[in-house]
Protein backbone atom coordinates (compact mmCIF):
# COMPACT_ATOMS: atom_id res chain seq x y z
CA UNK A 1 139.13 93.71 83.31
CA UNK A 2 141.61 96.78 82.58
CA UNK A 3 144.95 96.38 80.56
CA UNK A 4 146.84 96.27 83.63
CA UNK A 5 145.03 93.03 84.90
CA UNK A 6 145.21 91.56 81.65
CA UNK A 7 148.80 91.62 81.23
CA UNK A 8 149.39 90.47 85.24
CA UNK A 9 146.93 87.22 84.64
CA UNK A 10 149.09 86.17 81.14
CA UNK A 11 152.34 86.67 82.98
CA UNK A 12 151.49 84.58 85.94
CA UNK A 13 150.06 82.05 83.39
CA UNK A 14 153.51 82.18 81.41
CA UNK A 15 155.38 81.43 85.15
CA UNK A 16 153.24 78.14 85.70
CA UNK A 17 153.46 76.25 82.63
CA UNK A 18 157.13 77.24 82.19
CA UNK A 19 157.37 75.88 86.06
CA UNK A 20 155.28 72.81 85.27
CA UNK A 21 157.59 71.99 82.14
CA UNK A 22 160.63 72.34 83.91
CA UNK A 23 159.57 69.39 86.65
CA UNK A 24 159.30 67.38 83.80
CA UNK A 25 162.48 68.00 81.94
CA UNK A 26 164.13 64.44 80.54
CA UNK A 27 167.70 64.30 82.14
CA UNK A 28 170.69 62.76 79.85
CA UNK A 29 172.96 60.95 81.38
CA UNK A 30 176.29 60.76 81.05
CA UNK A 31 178.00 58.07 78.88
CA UNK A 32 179.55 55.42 80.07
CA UNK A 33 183.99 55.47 80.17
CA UNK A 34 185.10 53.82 77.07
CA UNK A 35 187.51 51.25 77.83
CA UNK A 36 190.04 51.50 74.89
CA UNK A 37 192.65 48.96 74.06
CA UNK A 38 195.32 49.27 76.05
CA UNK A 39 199.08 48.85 74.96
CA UNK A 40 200.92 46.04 76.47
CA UNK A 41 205.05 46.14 76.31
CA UNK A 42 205.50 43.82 78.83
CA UNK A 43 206.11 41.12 76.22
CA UNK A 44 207.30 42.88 73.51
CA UNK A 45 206.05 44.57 70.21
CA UNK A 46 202.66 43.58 69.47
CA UNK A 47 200.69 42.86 72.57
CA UNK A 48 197.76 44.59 73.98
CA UNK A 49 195.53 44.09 76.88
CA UNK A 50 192.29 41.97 76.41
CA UNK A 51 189.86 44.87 77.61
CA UNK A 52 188.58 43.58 81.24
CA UNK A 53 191.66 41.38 81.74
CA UNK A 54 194.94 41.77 82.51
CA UNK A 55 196.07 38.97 79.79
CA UNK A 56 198.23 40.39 76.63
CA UNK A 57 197.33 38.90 73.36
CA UNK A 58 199.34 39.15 69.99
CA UNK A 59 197.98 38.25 67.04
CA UNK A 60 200.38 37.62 64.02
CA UNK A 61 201.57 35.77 60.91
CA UNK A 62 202.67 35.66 57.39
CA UNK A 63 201.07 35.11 53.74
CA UNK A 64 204.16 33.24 51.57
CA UNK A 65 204.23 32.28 48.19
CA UNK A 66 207.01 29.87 47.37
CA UNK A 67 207.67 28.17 44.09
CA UNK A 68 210.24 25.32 43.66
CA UNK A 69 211.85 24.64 40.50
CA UNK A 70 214.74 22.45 39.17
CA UNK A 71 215.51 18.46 39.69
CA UNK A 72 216.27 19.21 43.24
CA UNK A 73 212.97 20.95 44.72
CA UNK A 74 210.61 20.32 41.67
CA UNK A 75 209.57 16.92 42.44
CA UNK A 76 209.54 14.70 45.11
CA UNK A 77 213.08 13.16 44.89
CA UNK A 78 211.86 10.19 47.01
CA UNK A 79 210.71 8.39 43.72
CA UNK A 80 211.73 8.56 40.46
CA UNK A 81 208.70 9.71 38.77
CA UNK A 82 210.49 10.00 35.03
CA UNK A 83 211.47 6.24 34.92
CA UNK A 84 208.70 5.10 36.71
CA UNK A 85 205.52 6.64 35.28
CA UNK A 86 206.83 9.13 32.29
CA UNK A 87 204.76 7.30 28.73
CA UNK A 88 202.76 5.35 31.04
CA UNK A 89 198.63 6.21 30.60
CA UNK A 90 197.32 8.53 33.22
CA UNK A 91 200.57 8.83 34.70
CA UNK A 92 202.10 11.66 33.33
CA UNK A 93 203.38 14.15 35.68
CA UNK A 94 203.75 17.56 36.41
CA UNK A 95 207.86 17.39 37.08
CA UNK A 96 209.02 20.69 37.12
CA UNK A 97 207.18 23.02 39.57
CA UNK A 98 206.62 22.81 43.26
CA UNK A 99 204.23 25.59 44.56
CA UNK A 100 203.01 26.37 47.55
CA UNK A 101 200.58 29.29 49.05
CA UNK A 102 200.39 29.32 52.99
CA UNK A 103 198.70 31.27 55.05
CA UNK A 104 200.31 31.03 58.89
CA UNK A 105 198.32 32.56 61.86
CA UNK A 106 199.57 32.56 65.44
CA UNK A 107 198.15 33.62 68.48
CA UNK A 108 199.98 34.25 71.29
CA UNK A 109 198.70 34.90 74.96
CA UNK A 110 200.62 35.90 78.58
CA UNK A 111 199.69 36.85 82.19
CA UNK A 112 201.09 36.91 85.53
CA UNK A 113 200.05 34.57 88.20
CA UNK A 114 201.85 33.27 91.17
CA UNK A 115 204.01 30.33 89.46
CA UNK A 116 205.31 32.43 86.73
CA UNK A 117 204.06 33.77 83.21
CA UNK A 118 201.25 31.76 81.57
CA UNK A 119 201.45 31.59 78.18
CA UNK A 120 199.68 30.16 75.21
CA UNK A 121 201.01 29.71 71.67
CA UNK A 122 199.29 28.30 68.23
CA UNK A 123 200.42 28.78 64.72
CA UNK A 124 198.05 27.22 62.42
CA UNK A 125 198.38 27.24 58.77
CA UNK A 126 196.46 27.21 55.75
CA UNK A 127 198.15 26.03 52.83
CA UNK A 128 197.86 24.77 48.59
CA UNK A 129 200.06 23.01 47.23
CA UNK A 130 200.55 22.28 43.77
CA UNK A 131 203.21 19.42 42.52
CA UNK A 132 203.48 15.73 42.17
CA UNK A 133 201.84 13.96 45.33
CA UNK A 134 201.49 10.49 46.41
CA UNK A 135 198.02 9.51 47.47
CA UNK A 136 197.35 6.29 49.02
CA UNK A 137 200.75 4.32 47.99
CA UNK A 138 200.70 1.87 50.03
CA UNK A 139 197.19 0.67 49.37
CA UNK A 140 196.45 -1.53 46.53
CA UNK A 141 195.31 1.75 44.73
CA UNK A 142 196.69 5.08 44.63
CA UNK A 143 196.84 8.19 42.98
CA UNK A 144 198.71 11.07 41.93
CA UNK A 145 197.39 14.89 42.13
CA UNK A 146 199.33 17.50 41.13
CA UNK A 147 197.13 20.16 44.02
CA UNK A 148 195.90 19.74 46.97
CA UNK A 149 195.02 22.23 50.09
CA UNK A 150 195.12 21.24 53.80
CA UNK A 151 194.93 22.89 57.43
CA UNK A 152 198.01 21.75 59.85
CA UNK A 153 198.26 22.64 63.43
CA UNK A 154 202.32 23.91 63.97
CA UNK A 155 202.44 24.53 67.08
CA UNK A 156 199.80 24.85 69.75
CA UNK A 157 201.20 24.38 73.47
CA UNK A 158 201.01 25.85 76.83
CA UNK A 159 203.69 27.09 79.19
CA UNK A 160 203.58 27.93 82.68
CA UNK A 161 206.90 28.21 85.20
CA UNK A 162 209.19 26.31 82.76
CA UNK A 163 207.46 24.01 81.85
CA UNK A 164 206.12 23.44 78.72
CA UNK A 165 202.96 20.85 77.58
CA UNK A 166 200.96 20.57 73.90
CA UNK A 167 202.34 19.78 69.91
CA UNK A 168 205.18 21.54 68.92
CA UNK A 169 208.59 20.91 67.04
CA UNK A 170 211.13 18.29 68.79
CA UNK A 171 213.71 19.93 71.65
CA UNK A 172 216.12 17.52 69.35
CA UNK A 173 215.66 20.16 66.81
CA UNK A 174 214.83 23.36 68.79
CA UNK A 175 216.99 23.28 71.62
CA UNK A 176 220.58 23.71 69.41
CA UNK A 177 218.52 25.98 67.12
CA UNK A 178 217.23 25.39 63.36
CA UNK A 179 220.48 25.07 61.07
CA UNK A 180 220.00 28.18 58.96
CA UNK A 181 217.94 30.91 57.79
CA UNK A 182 217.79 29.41 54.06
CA UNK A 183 214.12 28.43 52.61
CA UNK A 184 215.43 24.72 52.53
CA UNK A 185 217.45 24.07 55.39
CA UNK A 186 218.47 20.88 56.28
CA UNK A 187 218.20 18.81 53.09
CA UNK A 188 220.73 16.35 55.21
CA UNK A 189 218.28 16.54 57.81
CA UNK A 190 219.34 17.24 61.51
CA UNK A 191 216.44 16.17 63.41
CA UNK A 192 212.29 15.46 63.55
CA UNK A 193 209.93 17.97 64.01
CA UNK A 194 206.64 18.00 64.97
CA UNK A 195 205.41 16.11 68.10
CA UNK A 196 203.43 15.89 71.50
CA UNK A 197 206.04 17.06 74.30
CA UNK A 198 205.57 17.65 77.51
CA UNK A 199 209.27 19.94 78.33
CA UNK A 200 210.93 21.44 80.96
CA UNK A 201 213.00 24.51 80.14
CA UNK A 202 215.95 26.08 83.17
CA UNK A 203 216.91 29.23 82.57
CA UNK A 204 220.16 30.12 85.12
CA UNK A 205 220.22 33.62 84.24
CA UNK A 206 223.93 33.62 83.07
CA UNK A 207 223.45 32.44 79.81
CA UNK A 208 222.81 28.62 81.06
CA UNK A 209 219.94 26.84 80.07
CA UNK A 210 218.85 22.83 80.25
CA UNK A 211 216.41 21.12 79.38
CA UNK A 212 214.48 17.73 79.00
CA UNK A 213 211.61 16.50 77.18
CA UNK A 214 209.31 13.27 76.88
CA UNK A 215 207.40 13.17 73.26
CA UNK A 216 205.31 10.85 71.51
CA UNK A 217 206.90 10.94 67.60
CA UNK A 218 205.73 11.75 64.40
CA UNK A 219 203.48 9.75 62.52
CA UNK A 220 204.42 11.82 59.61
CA UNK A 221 207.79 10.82 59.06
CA UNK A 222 208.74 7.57 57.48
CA UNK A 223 212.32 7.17 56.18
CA UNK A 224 211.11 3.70 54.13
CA UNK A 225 210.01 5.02 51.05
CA UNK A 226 206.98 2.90 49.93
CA UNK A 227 207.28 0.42 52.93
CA UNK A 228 203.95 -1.40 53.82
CA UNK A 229 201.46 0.87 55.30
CA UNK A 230 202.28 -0.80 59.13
CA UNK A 231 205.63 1.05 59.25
CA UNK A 232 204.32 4.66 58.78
CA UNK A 233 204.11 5.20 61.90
CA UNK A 234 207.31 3.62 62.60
CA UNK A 235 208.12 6.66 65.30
CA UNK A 236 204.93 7.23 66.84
CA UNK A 237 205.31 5.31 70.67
CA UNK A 238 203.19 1.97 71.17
CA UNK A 239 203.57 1.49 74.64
CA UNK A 240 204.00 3.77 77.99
CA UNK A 241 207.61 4.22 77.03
CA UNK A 242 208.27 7.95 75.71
CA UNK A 243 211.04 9.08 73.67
CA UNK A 244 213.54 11.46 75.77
CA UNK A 245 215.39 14.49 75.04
CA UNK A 246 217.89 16.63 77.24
CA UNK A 247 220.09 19.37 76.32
CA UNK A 248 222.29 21.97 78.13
CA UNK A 249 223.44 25.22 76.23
CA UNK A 250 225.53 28.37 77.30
CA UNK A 251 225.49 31.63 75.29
CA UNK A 252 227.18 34.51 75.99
CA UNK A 253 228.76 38.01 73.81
CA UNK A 254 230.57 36.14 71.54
CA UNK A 255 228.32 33.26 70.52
CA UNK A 256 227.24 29.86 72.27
CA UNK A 257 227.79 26.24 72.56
CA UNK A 258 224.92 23.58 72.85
CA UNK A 259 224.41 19.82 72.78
CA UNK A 260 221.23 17.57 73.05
CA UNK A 261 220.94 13.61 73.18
CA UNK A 262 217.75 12.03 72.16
CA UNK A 263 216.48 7.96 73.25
CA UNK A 264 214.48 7.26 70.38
CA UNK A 265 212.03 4.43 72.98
CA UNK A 266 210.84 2.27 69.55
CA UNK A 267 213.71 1.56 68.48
CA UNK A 268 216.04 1.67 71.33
CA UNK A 269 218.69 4.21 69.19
CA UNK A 270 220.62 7.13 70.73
CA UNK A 271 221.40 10.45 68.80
CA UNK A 272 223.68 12.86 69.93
CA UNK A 273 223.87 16.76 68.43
CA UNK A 274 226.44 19.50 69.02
CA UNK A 275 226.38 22.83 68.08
CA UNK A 276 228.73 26.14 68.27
CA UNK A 277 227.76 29.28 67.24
CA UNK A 278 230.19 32.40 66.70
CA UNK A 279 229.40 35.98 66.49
CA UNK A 280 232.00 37.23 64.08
CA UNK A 281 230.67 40.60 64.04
CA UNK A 282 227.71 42.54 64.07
CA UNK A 283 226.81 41.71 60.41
CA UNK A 284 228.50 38.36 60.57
CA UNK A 285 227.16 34.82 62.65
CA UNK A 286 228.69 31.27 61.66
CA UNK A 287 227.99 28.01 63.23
CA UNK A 288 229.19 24.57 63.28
CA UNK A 289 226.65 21.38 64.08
CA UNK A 290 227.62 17.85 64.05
CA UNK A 291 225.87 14.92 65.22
CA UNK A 292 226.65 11.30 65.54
CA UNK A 293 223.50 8.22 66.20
CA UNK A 294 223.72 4.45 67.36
CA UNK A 295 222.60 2.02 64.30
CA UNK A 296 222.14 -1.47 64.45
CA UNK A 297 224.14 -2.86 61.00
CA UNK A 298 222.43 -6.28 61.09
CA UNK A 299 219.07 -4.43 61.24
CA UNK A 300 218.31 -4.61 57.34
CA UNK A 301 219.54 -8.59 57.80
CA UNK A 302 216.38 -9.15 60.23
CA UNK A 303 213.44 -7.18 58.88
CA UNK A 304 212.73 -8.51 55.05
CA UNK A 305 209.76 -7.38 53.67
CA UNK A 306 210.14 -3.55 52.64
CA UNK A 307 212.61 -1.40 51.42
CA UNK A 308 214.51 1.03 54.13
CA UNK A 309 216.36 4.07 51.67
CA UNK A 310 218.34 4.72 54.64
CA UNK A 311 220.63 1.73 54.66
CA UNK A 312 220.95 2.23 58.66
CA UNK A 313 218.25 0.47 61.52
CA UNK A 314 215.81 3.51 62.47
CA UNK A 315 216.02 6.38 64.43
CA UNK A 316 213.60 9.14 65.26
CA UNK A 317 216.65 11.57 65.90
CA UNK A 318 219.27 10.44 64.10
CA UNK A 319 217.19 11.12 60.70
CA UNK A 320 220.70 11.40 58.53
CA UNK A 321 222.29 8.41 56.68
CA UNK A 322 225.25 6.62 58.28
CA UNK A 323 226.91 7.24 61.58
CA UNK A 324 227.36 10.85 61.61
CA UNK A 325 226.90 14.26 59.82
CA UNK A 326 228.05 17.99 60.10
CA UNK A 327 226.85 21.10 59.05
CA UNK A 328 227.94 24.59 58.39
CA UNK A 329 226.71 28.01 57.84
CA UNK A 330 225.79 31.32 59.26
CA UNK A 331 224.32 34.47 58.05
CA UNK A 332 225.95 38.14 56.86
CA UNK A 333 223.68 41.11 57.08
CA UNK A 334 225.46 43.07 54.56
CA UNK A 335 223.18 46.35 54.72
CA UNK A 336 220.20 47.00 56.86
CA UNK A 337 217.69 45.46 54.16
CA UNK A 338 219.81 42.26 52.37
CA UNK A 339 220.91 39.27 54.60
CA UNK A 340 223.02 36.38 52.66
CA UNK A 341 222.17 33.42 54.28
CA UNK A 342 223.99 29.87 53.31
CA UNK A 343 224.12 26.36 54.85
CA UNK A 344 226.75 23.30 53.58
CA UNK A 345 225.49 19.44 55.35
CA UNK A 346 227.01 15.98 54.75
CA UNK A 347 226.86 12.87 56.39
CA UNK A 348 228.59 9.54 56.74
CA UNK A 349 226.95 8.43 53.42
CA UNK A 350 228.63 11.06 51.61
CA UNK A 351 225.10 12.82 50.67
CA UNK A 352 226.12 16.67 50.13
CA UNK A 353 223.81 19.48 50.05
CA UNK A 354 224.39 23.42 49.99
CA UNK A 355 221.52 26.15 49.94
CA UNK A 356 222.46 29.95 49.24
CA UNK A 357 219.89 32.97 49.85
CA UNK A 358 219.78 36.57 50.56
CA UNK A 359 217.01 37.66 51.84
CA UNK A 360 215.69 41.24 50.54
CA UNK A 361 213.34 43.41 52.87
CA UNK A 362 211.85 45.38 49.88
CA UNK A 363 209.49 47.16 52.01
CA UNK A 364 208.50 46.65 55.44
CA UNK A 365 207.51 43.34 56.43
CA UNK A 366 207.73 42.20 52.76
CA UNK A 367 210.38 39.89 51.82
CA UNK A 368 211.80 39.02 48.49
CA UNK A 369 213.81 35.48 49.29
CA UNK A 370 215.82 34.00 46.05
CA UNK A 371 217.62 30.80 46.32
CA UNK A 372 220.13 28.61 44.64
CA UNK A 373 220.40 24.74 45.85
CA UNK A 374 222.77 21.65 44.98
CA UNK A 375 222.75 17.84 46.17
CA UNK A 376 224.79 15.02 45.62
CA UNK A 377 225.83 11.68 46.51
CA UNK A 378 229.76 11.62 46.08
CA UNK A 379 229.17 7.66 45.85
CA UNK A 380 226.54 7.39 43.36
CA UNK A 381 227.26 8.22 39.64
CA UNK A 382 224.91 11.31 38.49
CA UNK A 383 223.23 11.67 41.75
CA UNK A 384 223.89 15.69 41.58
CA UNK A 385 221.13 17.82 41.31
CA UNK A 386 220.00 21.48 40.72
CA UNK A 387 217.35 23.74 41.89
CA UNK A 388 216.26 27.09 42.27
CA UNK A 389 213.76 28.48 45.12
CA UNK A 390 211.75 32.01 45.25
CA UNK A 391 209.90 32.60 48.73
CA UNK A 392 207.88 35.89 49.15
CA UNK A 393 206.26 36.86 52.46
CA UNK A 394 204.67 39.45 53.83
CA UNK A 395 204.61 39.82 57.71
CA UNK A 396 201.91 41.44 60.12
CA UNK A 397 201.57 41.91 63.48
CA UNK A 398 205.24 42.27 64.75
């Protein structure tokens, strides 16, 4: 074999396995489309597109640290704790501070469908406590512990078309709007809060809105001090009877005007609530809020046996003492970071209260919240009472 031939033979050699290798070349393919997260505005700030859906979820919430100090908020001002167990053995009380950690998470979820926007709502939140509490005391043997930590549920409904089904806060309440922006609003309280509710909301599009509501009570709430433990759940319904609310509310440029009556179904008691808010200026919102409840005055007379602080036959929505009560307030946003925020409630008892904040926005979504608070009973000797309140929370997720 010559040179030539040799060099022919390894180049057509060369050709064939480079051939053969090429048949058998692994192909890559091509990677799948990410799906990323997609924005949704629909709702507002916050949402965003559950990938594969066309449901918008926001996820949000707070961390708040609040401590409570002063003869007003320190203790529980239901009892007194100095008379009754100050010197006695294993009774001696933490009296000064009330603290509280709490850790709030809501979830919040809308999408489209042929009957209108369905939407689901929880808030749940995690909290410690630290300050004089009253376990079992209306059992033969109770306890006091100065912390304690516990889960509670806020709010966890459904919505669809107006209508509204699940536990949330009473439409007594919601539906003429919390009193205030203070810490501790409503120390002459202006209605319950937490309940089952099944609601319907109208919205007229003008600024009209009504609504009505059937709930169930709160177990919770118990107005008798240390009344026997049958009467704790003196609110909750015992038969197929609900409790009813209905309110109808305008707003419009220059403020608003509400009312709401409540039929408290245990106890066969009306409460009535009006409300009018006014937008001074753009820094400057006041309201005015009075309500007015049925009582029965011969009620005490007929039910011996335990002790009712009120003086007045129950009421689930009438929760002040006496016939009536009013409240003031409003809010002035006196820079872009401070808000002053005050409330001033009495009631036919002549029990006073005022709250004063301002609440500082020291960086984004972190709030600094001091506050000054006074009671009194203008009937009882020394009944007055101090306290001072510092909340700090920091927001997330809009």
């Amino acid at each position: 074999m010559n040179i030539k031939g040799l060099l022919l033979g390894s180049a057509a050699a060369l050709v064939a396995v480079s051939g053969a290798r090429a048949a058998d070349a692994v192909v890559i393919a091509e990677p799948e489309p990410m799906e990323y997260v997609r924005v949704c505005d629909t709702y507002g700030v916050g949402f965003y597109y559950i990938p594969g859906t066309e449901t918008c979820l926001k996820v949000s919430g707070y961390m708040r640290y609040d401590i409570g100090v002063g003869d007003a908020l320190g203790i529980n001002n239901a009892l007194d704790r100095d008379s009754v167990f100050d010197g006695n053995p294993g009774f001696e009380t933490d009296d000064t501070y009330f603290k509280r950690v709490r850790f709030a998470l809501r979830v919040d979820s809308r999408a489209e469908t042929e009957l209108g926007t369905l939407r689901t709502y929880a808030q749940i939140n995690f909290n410690y406590d630290t300050g004089d509490v009253l376990e079992g005391a209306n059992q033969p043997n109770f306890a006091i512990t100065d912390a304690y930590d516990y889960v509670a549920i806020e709010h966890a409904y459904i919505e669809l078309g107006g209508f509204r089904i699940g536990k949330t806060d009473s439409l007594f309440s919601t539906f003429t709007g919390y009193s205030s922006g203070v810490s501790n609003d409503g120390l002459v309280p202006y209605g319950p809060f937490g309940t089952h509710q099944i609601a319907y909301t109208f919205n007229g599009g003008n600024g009209f809105t009504a609504a009505v509501a059937l709930e169930t009570g709160d177990g919770d709430y118990n107005p008798f001090g240390l009344a026997p433990a049958p009467f704790d759940n003196s609110f909750t319904i015992d038969s197929y009877v609900p409790h009813v609310v209905g309110g109808v509310g305008w707003t419009g440029g220059w403020g608003g005007v509400s009312g709401v009556i409540g039929y408290d179904s245990v106890w066969e008691e009306v409460a009535v609530k009006g409300r009018v808010d006014f937008n001074a200026s753009d820094a400057l919102s006041l309201f005015v809020m009075a309500g007015w409840k049925s009582v029965d005055d011969d009620w005490n007379d007929n039910a011996p046996g335990f002790v009712n602080l009120d003086g007045d036959s129950p009421n689930y929505y009438g929760q002040w003492q006496g016939d009536w009560a009013v409240w003031v307030g409003g809010a002035w946003a006196f820079n872009e970071k401070a808000t002053l925020n005050f409330e001033v409630g009495y009631d036919d008892l002549e029990n006073f209260s005022t709250a004063v904040n301002v609440d500082y926005e020291l960086v984004h979504n972190f709030h600094v919240i001091p506050e000054i608070v006074y009671v009194d009973n203008f009937d009882v000797d020394d009944a007055d009472a101090w306290g001072g309140y510092l909340r700090l929370q920091a927001n997330f997720g809009g």
